[in-house]
PDB file of N, CA and C in Angstrom:
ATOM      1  N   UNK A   1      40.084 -77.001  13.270  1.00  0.00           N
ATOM      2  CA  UNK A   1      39.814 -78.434  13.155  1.00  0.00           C
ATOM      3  C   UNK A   1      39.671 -78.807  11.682  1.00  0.00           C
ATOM      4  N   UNK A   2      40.428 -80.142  11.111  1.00  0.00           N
ATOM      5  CA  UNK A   2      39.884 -80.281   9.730  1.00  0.00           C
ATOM      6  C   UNK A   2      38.880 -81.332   9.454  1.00  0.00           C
ATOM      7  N   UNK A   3      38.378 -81.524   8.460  1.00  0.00           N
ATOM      8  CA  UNK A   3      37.156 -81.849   8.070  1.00  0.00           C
ATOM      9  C   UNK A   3      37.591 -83.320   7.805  1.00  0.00           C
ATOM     10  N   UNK A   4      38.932 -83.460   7.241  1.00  0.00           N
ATOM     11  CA  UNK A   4      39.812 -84.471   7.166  1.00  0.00           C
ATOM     12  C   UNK A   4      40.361 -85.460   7.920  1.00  0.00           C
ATOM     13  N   UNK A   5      41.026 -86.444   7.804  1.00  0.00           N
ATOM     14  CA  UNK A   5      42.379 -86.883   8.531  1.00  0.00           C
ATOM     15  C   UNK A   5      43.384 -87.088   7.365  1.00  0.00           C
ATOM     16  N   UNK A   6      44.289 -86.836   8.378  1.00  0.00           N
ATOM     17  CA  UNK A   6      45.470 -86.809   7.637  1.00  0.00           C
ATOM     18  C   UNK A   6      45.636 -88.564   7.950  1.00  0.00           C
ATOM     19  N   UNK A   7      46.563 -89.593   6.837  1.00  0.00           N
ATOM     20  CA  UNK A   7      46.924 -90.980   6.763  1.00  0.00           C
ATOM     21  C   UNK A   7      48.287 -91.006   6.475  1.00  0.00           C
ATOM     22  N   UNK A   8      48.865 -91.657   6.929  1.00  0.00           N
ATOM     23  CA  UNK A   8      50.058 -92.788   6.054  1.00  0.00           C
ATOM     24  C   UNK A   8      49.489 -93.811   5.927  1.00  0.00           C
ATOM     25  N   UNK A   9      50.838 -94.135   4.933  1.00  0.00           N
ATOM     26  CA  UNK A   9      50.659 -95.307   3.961  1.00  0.00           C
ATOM     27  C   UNK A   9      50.174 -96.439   5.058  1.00  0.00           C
ATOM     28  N   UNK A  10      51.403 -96.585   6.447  1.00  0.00           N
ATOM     29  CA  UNK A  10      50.857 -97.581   6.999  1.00  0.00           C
ATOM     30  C   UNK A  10      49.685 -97.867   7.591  1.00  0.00           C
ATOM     31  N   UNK A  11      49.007 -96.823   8.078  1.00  0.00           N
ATOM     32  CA  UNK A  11      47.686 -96.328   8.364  1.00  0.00           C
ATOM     33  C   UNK A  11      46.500 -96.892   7.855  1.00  0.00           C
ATOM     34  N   UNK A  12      46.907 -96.159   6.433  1.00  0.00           N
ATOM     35  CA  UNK A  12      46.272 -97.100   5.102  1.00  0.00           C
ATOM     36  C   UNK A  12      45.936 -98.433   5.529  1.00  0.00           C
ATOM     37  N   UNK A  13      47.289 -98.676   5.329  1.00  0.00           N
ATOM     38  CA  UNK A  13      47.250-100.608   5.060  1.00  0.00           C
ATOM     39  C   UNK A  13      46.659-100.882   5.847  1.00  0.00           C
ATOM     40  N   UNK A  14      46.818-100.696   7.666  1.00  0.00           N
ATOM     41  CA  UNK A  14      46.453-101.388   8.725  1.00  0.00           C
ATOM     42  C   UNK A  14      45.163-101.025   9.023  1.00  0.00           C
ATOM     43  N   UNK A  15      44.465 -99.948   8.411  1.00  0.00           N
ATOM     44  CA  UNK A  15      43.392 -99.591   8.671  1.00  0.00           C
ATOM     45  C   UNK A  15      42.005-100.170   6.921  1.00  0.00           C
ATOM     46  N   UNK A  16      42.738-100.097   6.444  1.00  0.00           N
ATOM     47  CA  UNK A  16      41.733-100.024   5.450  1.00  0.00           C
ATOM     48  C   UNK A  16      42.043-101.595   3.914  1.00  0.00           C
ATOM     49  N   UNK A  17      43.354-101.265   3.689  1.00  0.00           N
ATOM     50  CA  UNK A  17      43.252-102.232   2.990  1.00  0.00           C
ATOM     51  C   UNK A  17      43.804-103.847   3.060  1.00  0.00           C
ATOM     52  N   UNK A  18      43.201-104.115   4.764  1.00  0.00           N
ATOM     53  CA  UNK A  18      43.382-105.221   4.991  1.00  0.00           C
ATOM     54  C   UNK A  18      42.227-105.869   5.163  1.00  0.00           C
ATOM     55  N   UNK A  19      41.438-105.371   4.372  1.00  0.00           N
ATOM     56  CA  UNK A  19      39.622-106.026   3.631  1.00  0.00           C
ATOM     57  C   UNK A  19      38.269-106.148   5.110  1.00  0.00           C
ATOM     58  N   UNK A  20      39.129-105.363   6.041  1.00  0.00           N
ATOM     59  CA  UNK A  20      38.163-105.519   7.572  1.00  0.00           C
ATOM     60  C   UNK A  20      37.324-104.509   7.037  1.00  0.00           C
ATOM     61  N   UNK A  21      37.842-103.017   7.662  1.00  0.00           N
ATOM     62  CA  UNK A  21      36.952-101.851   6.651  1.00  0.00           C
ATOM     63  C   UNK A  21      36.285-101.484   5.241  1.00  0.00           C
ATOM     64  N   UNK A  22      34.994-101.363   4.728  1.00  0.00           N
ATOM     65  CA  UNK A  22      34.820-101.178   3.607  1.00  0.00           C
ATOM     66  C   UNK A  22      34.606-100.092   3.674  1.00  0.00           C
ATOM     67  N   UNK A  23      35.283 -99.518   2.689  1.00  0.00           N
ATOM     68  CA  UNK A  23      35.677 -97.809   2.385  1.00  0.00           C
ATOM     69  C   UNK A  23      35.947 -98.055   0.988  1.00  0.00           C
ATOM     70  N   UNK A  24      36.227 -96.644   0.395  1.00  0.00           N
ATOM     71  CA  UNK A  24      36.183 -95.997  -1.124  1.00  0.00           C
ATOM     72  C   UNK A  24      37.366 -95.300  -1.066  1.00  0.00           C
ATOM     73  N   UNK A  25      37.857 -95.930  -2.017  1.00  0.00           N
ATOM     74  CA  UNK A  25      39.528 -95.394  -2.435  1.00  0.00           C
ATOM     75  C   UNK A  25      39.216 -94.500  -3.938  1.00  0.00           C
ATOM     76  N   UNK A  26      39.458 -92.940  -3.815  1.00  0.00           N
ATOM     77  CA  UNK A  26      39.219 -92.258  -4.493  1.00  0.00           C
ATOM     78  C   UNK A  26      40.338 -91.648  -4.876  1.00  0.00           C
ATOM     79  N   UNK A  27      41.001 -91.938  -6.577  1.00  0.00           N
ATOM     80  CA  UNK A  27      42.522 -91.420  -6.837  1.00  0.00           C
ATOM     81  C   UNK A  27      42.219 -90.507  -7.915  1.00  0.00           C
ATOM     82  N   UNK A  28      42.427 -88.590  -7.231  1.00  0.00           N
ATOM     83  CA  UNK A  28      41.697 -87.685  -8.164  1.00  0.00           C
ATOM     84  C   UNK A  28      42.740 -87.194  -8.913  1.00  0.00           C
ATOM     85  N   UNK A  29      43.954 -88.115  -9.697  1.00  0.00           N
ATOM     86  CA  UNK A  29      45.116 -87.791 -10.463  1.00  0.00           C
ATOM     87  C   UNK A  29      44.276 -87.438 -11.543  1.00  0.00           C
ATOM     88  N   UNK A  30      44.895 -87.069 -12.834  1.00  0.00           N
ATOM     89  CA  UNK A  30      43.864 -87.264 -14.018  1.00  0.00           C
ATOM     90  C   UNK A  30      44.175 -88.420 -15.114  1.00  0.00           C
ATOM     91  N   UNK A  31      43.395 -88.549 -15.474  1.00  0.00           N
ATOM     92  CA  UNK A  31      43.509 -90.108 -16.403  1.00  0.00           C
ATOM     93  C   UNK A  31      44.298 -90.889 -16.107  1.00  0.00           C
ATOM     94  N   UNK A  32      45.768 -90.049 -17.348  1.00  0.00           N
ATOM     95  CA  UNK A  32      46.925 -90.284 -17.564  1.00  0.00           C
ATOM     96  C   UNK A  32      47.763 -90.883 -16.839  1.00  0.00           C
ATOM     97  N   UNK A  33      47.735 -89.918 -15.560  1.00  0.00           N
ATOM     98  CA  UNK A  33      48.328 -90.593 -14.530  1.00  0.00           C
ATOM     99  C   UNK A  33      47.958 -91.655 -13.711  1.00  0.00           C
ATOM    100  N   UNK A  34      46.783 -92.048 -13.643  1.00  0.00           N
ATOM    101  CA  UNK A  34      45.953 -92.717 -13.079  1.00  0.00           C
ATOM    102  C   UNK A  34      45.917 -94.271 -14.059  1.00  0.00           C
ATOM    103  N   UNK A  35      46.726 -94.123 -15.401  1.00  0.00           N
ATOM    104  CA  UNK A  35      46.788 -95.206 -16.527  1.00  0.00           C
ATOM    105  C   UNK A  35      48.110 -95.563 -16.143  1.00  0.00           C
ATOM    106  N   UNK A  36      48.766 -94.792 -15.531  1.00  0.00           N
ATOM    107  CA  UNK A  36      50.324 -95.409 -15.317  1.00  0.00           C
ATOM    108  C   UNK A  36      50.861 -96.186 -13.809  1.00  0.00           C
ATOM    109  N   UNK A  37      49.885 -96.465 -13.347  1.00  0.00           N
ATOM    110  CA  UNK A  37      49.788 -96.632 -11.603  1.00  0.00           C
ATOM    111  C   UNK A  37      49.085 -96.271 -10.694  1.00  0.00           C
ATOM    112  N   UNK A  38      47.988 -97.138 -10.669  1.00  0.00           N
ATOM    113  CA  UNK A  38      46.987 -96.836  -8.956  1.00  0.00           C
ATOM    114  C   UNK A  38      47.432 -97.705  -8.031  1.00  0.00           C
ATOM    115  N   UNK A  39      47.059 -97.048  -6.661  1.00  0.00           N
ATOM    116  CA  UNK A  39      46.630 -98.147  -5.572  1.00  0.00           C
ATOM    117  C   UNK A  39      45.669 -99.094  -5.977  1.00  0.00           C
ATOM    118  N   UNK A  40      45.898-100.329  -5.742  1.00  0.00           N
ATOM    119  CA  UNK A  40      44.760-101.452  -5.892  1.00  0.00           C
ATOM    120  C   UNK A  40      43.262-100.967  -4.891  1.00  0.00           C
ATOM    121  N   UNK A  41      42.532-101.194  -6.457  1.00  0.00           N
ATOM    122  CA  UNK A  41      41.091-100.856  -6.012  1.00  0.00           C
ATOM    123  C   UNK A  41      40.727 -99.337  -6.024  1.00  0.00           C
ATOM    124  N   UNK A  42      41.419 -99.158  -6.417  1.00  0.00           N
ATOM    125  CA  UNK A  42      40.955 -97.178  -6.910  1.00  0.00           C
ATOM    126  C   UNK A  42      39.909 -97.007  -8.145  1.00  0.00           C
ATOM    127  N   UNK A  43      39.365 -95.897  -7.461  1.00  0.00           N
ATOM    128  CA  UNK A  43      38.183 -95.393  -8.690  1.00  0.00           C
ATOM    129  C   UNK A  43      38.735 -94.010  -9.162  1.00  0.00           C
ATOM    130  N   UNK A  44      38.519 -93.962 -10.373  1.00  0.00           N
ATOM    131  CA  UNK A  44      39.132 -92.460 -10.753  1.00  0.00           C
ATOM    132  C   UNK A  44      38.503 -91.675 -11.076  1.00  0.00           C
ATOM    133  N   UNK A  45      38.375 -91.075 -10.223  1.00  0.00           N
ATOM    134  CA  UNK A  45      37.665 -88.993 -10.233  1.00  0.00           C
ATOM    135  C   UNK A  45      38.518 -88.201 -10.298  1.00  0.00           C
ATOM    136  N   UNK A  46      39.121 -87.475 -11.470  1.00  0.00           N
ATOM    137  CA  UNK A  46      39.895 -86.687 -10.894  1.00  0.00           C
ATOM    138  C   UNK A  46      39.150 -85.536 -10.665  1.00  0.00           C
ATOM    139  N   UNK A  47      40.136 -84.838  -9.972  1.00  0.00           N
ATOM    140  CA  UNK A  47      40.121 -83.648  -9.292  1.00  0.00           C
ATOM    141  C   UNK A  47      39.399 -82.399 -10.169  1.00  0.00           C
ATOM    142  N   UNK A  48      39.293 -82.611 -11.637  1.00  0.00           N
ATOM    143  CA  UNK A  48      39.019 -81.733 -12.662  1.00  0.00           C
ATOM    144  C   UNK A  48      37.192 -81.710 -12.627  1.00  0.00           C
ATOM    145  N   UNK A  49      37.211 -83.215 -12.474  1.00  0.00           N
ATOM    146  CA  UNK A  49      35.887 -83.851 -12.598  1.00  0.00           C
ATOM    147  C   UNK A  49      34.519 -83.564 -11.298  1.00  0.00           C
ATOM    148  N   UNK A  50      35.278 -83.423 -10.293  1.00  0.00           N
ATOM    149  CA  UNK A  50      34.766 -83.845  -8.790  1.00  0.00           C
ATOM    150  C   UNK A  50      33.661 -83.118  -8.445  1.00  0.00           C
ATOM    151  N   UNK A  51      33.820 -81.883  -9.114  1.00  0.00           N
ATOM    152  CA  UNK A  51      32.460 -80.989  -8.644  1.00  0.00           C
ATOM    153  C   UNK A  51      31.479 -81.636  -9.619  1.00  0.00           C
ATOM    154  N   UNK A  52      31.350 -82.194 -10.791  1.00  0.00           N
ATOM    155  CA  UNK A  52      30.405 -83.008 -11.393  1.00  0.00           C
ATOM    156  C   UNK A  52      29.784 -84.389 -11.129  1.00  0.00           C
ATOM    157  N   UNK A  53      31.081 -85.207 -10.655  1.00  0.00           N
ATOM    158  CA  UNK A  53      30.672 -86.248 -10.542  1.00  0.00           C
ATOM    159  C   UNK A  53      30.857 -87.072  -8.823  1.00  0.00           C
ATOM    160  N   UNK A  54      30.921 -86.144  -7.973  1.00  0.00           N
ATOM    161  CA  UNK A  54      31.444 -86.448  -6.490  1.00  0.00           C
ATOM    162  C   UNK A  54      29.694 -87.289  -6.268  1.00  0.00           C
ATOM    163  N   UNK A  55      29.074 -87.367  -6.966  1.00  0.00           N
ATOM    164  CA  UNK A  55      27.515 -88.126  -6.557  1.00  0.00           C
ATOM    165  C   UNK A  55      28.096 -89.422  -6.766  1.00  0.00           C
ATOM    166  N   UNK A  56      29.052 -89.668  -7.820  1.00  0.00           N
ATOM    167  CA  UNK A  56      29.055 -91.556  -7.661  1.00  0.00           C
ATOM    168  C   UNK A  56      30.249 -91.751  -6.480  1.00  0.00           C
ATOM    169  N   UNK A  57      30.403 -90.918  -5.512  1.00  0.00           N
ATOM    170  CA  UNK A  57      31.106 -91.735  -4.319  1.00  0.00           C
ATOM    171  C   UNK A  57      29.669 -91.411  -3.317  1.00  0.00           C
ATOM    172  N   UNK A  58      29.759 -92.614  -2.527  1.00  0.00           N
ATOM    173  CA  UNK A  58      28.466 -93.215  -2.032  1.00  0.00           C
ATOM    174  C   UNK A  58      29.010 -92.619  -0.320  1.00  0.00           C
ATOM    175  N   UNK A  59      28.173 -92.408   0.434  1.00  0.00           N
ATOM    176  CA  UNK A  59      27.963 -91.684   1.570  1.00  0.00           C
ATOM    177  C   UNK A  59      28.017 -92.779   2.744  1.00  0.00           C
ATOM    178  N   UNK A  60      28.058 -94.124   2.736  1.00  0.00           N
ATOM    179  CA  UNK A  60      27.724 -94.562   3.345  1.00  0.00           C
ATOM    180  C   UNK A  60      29.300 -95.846   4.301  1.00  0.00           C
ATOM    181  N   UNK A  61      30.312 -95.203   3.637  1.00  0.00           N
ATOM    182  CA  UNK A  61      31.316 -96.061   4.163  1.00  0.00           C
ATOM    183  C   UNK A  61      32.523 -95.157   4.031  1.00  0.00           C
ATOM    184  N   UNK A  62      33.345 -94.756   4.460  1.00  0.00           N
ATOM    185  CA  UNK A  62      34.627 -94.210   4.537  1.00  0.00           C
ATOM    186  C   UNK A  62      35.097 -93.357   3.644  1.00  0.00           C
ATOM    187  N   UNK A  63      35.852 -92.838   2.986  1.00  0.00           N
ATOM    188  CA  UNK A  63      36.056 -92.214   1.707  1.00  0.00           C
ATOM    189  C   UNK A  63      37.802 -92.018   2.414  1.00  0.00           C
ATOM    190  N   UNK A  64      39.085 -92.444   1.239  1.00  0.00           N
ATOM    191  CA  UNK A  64      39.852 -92.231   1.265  1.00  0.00           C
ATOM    192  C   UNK A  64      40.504 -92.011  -0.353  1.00  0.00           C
ATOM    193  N   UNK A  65      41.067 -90.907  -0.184  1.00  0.00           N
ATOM    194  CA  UNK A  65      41.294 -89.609  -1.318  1.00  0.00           C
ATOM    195  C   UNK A  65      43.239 -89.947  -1.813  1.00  0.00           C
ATOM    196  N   UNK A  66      43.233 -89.706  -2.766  1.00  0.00           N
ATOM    197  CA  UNK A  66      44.247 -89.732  -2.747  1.00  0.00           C
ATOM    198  C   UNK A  66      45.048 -89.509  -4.333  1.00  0.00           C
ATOM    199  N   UNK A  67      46.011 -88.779  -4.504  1.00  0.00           N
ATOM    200  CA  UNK A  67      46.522 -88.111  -5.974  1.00  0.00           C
ATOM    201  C   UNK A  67      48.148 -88.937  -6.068  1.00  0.00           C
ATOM    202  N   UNK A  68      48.900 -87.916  -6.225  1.00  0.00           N
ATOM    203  CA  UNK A  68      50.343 -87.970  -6.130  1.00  0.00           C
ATOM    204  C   UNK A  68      51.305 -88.178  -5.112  1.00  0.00           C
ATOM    205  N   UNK A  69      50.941 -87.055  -4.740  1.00  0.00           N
ATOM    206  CA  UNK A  69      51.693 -86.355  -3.385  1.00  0.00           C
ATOM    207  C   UNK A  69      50.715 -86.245  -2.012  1.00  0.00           C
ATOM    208  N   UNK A  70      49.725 -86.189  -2.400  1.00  0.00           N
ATOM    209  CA  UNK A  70      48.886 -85.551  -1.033  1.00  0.00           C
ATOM    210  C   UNK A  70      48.018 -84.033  -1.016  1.00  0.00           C
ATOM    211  N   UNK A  71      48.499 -83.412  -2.275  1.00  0.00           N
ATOM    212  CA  UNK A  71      47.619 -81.564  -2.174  1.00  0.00           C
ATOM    213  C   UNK A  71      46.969 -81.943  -2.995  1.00  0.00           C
ATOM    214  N   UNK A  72      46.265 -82.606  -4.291  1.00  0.00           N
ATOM    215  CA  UNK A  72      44.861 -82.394  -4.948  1.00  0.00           C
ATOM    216  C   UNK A  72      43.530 -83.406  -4.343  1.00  0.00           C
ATOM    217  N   UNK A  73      44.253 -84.124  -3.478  1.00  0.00           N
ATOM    218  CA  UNK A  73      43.781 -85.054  -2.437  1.00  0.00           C
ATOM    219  C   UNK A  73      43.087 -84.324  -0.977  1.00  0.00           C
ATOM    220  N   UNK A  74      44.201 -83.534  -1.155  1.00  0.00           N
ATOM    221  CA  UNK A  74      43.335 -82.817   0.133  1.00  0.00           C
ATOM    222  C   UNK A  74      42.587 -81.578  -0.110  1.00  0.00           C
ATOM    223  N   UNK A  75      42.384 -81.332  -1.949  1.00  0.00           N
ATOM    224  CA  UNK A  75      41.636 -79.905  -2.180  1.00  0.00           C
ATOM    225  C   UNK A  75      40.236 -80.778  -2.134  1.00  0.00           C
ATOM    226  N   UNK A  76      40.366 -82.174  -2.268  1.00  0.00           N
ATOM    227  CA  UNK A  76      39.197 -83.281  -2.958  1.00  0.00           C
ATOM    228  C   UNK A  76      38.468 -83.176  -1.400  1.00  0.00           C
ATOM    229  N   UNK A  77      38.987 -83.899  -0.278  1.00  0.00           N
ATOM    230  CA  UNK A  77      38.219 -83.605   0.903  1.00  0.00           C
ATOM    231  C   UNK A  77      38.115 -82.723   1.400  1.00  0.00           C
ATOM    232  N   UNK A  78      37.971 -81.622   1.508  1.00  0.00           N
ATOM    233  CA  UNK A  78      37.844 -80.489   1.308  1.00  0.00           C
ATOM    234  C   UNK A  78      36.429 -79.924   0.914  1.00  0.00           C
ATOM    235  N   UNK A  79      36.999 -80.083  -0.591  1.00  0.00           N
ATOM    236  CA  UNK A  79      35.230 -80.045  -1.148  1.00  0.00           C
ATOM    237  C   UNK A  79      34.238 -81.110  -1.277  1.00  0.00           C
ATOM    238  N   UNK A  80      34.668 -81.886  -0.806  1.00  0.00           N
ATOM    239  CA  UNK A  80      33.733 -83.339  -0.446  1.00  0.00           C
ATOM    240  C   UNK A  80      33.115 -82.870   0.693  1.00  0.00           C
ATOM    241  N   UNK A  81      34.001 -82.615   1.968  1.00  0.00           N
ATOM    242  CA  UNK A  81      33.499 -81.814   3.348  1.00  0.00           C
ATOM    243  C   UNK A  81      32.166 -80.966   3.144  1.00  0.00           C
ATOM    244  N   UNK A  82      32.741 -80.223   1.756  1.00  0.00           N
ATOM    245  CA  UNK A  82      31.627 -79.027   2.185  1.00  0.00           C
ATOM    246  C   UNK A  82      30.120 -79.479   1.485  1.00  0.00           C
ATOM    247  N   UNK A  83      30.165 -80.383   0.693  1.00  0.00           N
ATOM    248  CA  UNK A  83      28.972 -81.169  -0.012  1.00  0.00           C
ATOM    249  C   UNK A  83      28.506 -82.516   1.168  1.00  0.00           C
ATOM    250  N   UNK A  84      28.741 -82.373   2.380  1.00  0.00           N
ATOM    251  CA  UNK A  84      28.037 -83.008   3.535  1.00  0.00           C
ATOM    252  C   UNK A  84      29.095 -84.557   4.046  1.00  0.00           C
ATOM    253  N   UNK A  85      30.131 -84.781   3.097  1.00  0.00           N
ATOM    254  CA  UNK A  85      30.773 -86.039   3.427  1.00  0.00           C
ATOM    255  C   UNK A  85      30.906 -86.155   4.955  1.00  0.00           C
ATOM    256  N   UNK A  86      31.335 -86.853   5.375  1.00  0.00           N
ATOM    257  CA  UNK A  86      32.244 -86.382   7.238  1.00  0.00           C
ATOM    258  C   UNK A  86      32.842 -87.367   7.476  1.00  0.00           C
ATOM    259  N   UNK A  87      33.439 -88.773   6.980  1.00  0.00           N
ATOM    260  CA  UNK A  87      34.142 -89.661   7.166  1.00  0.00           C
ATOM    261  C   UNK A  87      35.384 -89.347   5.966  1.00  0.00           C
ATOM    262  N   UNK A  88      36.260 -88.855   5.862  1.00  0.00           N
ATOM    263  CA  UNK A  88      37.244 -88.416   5.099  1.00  0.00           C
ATOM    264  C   UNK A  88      38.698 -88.776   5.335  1.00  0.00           C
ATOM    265  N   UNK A  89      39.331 -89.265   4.421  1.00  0.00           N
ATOM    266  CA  UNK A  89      40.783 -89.867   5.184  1.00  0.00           C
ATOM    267  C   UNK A  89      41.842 -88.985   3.380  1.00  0.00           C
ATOM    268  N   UNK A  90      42.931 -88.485   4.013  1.00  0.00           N
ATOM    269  CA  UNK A  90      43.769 -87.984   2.971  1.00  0.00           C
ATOM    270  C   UNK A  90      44.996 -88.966   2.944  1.00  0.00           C
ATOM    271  N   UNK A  91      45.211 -89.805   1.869  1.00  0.00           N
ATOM    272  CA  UNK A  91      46.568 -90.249   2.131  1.00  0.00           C
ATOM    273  C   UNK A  91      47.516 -89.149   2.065  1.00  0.00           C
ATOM    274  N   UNK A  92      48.500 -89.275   2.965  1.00  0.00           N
ATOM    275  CA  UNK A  92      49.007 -87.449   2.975  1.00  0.00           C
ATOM    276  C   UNK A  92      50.559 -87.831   2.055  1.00  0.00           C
ATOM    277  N   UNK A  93      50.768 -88.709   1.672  1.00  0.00           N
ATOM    278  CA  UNK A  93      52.519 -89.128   0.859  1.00  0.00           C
ATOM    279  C   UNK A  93      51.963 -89.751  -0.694  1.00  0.00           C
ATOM    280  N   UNK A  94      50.655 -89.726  -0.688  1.00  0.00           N
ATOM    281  CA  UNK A  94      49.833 -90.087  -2.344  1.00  0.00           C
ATOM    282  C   UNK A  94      50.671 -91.389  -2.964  1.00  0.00           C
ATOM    283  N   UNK A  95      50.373 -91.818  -4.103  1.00  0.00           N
ATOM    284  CA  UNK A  95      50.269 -92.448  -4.853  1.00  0.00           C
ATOM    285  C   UNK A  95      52.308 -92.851  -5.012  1.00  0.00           C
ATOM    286  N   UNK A  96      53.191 -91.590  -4.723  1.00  0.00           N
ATOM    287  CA  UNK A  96      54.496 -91.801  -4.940  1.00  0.00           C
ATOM    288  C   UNK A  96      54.765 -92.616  -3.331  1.00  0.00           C
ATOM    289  N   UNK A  97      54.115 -91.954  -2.564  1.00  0.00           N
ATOM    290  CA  UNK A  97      54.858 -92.503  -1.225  1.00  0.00           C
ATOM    291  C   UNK A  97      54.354 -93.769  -0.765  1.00  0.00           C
ATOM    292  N   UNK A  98      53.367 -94.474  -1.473  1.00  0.00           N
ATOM    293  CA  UNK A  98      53.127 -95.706  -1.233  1.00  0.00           C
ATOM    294  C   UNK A  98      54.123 -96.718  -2.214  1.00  0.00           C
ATOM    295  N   UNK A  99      54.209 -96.040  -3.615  1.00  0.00           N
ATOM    296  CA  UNK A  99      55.174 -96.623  -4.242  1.00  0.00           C
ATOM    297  C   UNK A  99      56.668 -96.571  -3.498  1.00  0.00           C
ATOM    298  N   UNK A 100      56.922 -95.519  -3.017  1.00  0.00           N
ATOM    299  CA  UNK A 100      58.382 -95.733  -2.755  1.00  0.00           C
ATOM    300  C   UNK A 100      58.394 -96.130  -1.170  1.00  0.00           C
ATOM    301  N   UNK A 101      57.499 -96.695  -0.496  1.00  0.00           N
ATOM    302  CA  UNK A 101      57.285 -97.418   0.309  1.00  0.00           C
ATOM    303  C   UNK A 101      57.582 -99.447   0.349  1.00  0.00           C
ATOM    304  N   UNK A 102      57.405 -99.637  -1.130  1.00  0.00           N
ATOM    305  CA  UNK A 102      57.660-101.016  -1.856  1.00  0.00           C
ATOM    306  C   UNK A 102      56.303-101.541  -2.101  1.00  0.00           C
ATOM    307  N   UNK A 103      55.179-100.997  -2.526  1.00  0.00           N
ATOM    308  CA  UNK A 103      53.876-101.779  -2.572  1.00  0.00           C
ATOM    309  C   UNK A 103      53.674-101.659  -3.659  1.00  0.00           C
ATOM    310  N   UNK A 104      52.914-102.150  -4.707  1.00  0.00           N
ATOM    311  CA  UNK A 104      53.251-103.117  -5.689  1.00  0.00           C
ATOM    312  C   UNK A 104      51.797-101.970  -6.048  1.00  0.00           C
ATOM    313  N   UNK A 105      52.117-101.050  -7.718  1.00  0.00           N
ATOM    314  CA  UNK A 105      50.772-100.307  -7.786  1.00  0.00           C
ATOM    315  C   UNK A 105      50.301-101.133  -9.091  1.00  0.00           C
ATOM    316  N   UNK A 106      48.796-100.862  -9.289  1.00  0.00           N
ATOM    317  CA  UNK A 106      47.673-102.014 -10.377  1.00  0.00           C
ATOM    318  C   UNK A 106      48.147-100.874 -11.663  1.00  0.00           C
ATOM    319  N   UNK A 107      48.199-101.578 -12.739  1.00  0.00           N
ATOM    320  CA  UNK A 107      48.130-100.841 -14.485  1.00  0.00           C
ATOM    321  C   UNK A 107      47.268-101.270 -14.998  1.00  0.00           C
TER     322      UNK A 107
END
């Protein structure tokens, strides 16, 4: 069983960023990448960072993770899991597959 869910993009949308659900969009790219294109409304932890600073994502509403592709996203819930999280969502196509989906990313 995983600790996770696995998401698509549409998933996403219909579930979370159509402003019904309040949840935490967590994009653990690093900086750089994270300066060249987020999902709207992302906070940036990366993945380098997370074992230090996983205290400023708040426990109390959803948590959806998300990098590139989908694997530093899912090392993130993962170890979020094991530090007590349990509402966890992986976008599993990241940051490219929403772009090449046609959705419009924030700079």
């Amino acid at each position: 069983m995983s600790v996770y869910t696995e998401i698509t993009v549409d998933e996403y949308l219909g579930q979370f960023a159509n402003g019904v659900t309040e949840y935490q969009l967590i994009d653990v790219r690093e900086a750089d990448e994270f300066a060249e294109g987020r999902l709207p409304g992302a906070l940036n932890i990366p993945l380098s960072e997370l074992e230090t600073r996983f205290t400023e994502i708040g426990r109390d509403a959803p948590v959806v993770l998300v990098c590139a592709r989908g694997g530093r996203s899912a090392m993130a819930a993962e170890y979020m899991a094991s530090q007590g999280y349990s509402v966890l969502y992986n976008l599993e196509s990241g940051t490219l597959g929403y772009a090449r989906a046609g959705h419009p990313l924030e700079k």
